[in-house]
Every structure is written in C-alpha cells, then in structure tokens.
N, C-alpha and C. Protein backbone atom coordinates (compact mmCIF):
# COMPACT_ATOMS: atom_id res chain seq x y z
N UNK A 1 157.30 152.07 104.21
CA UNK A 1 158.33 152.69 103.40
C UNK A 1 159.46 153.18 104.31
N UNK A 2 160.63 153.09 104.30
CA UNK A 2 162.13 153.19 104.68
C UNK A 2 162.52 154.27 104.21
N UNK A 3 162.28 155.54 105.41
CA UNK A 3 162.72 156.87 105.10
C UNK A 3 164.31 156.85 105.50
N UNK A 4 165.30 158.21 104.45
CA UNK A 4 166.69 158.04 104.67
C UNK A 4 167.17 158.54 106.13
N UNK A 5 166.04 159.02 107.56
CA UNK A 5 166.32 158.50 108.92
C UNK A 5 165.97 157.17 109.27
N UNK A 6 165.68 156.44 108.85
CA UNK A 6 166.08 155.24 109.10
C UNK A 6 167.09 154.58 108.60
N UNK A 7 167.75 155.14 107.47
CA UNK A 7 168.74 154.30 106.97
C UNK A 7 170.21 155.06 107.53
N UNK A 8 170.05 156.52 108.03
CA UNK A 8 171.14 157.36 108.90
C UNK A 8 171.06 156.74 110.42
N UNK A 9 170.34 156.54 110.96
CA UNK A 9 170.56 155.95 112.40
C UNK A 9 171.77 154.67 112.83
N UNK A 10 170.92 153.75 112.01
CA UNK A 10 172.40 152.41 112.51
C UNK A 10 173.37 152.27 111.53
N UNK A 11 173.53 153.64 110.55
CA UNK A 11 174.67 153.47 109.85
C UNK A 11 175.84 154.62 111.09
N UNK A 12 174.93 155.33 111.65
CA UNK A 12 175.71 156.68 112.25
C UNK A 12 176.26 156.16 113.76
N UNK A 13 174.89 155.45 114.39
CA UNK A 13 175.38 154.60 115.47
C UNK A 13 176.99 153.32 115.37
N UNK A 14 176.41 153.12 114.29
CA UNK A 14 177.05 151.92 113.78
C UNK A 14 178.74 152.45 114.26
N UNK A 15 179.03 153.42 113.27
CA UNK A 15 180.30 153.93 113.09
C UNK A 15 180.41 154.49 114.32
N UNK A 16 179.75 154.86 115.37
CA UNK A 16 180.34 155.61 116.11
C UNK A 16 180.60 154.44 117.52
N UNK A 17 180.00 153.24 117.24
CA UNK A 17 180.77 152.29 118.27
C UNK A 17 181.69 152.12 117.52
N UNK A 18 181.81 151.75 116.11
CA UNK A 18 183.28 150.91 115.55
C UNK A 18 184.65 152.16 116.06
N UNK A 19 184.49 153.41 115.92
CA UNK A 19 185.44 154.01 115.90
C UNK A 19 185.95 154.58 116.99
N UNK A 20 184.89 155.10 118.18
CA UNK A 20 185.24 155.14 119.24
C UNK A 20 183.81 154.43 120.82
N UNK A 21 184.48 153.29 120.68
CA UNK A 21 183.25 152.20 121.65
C UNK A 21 183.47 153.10 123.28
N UNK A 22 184.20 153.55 123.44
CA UNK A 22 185.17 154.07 125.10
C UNK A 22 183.96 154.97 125.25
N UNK A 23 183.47 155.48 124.56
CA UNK A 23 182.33 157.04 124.94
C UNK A 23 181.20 156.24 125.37
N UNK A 24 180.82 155.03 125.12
CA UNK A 24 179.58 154.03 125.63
C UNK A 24 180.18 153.34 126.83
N UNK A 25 181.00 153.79 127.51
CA UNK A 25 181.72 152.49 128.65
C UNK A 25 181.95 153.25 129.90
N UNK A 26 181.82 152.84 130.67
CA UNK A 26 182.58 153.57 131.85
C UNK A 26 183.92 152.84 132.06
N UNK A 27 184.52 154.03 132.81
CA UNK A 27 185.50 153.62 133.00
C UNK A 27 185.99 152.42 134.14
N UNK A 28 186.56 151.20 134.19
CA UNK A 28 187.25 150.41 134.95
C UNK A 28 188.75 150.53 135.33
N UNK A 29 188.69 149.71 136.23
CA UNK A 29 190.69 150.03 136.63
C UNK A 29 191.21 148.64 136.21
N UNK A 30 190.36 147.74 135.74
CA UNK A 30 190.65 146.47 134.89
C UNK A 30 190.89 146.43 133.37
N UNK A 31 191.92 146.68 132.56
CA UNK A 31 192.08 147.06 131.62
C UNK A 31 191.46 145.92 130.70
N UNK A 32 192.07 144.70 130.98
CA UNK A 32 190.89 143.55 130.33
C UNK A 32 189.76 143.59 129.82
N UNK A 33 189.14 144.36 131.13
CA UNK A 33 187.92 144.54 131.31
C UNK A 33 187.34 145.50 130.16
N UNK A 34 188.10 146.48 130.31
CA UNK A 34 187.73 147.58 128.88
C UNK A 34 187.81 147.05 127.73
N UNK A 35 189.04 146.21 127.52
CA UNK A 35 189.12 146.07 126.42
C UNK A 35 188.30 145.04 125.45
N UNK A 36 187.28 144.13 126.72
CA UNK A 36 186.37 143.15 126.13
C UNK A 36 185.06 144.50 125.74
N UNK A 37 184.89 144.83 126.65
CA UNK A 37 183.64 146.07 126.62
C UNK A 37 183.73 146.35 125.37
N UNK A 38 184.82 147.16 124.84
CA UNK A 38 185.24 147.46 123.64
C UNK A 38 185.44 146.69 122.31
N UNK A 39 185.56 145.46 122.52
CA UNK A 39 185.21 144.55 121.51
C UNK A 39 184.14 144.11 121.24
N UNK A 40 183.54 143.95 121.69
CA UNK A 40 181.63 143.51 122.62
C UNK A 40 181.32 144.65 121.94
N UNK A 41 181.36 146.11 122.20
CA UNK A 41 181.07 147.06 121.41
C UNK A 41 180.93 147.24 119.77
N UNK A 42 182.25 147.05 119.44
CA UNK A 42 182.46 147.32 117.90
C UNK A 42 181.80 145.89 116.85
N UNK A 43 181.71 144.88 117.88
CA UNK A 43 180.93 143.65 116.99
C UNK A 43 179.58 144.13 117.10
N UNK A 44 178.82 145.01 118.05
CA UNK A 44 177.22 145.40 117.55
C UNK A 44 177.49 146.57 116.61
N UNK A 45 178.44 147.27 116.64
CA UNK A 45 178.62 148.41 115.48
C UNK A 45 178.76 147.89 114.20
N UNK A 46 179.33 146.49 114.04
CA UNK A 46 179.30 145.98 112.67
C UNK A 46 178.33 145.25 112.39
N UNK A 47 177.70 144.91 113.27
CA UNK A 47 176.45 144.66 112.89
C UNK A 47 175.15 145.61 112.45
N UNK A 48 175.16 146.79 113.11
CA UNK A 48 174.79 147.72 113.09
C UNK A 48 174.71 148.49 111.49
N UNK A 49 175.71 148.27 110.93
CA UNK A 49 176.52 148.94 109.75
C UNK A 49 175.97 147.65 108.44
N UNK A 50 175.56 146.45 108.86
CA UNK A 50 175.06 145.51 107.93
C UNK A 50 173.63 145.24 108.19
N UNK A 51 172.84 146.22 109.50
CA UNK A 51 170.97 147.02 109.02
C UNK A 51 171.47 147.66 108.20
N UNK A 52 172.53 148.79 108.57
CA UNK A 52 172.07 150.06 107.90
C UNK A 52 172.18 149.42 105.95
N UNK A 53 173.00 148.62 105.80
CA UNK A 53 173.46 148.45 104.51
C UNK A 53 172.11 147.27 104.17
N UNK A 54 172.20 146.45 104.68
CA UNK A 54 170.40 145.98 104.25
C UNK A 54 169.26 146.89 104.05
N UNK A 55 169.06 147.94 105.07
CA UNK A 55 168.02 149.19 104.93
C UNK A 55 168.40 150.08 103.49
N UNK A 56 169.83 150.16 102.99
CA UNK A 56 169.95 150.59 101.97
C UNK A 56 170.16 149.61 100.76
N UNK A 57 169.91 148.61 100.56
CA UNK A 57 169.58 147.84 99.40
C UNK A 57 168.02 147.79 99.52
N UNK A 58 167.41 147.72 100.26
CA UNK A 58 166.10 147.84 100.11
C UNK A 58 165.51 148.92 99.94
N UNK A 59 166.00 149.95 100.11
CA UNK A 59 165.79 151.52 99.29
C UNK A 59 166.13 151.94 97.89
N UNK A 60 167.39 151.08 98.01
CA UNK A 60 167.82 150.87 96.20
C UNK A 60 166.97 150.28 95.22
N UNK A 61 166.12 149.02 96.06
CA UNK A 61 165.35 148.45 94.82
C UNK A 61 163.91 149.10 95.22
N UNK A 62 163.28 149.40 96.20
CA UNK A 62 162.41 150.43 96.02
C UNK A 62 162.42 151.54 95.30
N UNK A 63 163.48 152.03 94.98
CA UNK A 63 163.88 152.83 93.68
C UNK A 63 163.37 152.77 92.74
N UNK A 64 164.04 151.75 92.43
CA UNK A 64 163.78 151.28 90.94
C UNK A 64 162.47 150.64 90.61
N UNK A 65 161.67 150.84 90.79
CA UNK A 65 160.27 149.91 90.70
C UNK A 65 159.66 151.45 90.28
C-alpha cells in the first residue's frame, strides 16, 4: 500500500530540481558546463514529477475500490 510519503517525496524532489537544479551542482568556471548539469538535472525532476503523478493515480484508484 502507497502511503501519502511516498507520493510527497518525488513530487517534492521532483520540483525542487525543476525549479532550482544549481543547489545539487557545484560550482564550475565552465558555464556550458553548468548549464548541461542543469538541464541533465531538471529532465530527472520531470521525470521525477511523472512517479510522483503515477504514485498518485494509483492512490486514486485504490480509493475507490
């Protein structure tokens, strides 16, 4: 059974690479460089954000039963 900490984790992670990825990175003097880090980042945050939204359709129809 899929308690609502499991369905808060990779929705909370999720959002917090999409919105700010820079707090997971160190810093480089290659700006390139950051800015792939940072993309590389926010594509596991959206992925991240489509567990959390699978973990919550499957709580929805566990619901209802």
């Amino acid at each position: 059974m899929i308690g609502y900490i499991d369905l808060a984790i990779p929705l909370g992670i999720g959002l917090l690479l999409i919105f700010s990825p820079q707090s997971f990175t160190k810093k480089t003097t290659d700006p390139t460089e950051n800015e792939l880090r940072s993309k590389k980042l926010r594509m596991i945050g959206y992925l991240l954000l489509g567990v959390g939204a699978i973990y919550a359709l499957i709580k929805l129809l566990q619901v209802g039963r």
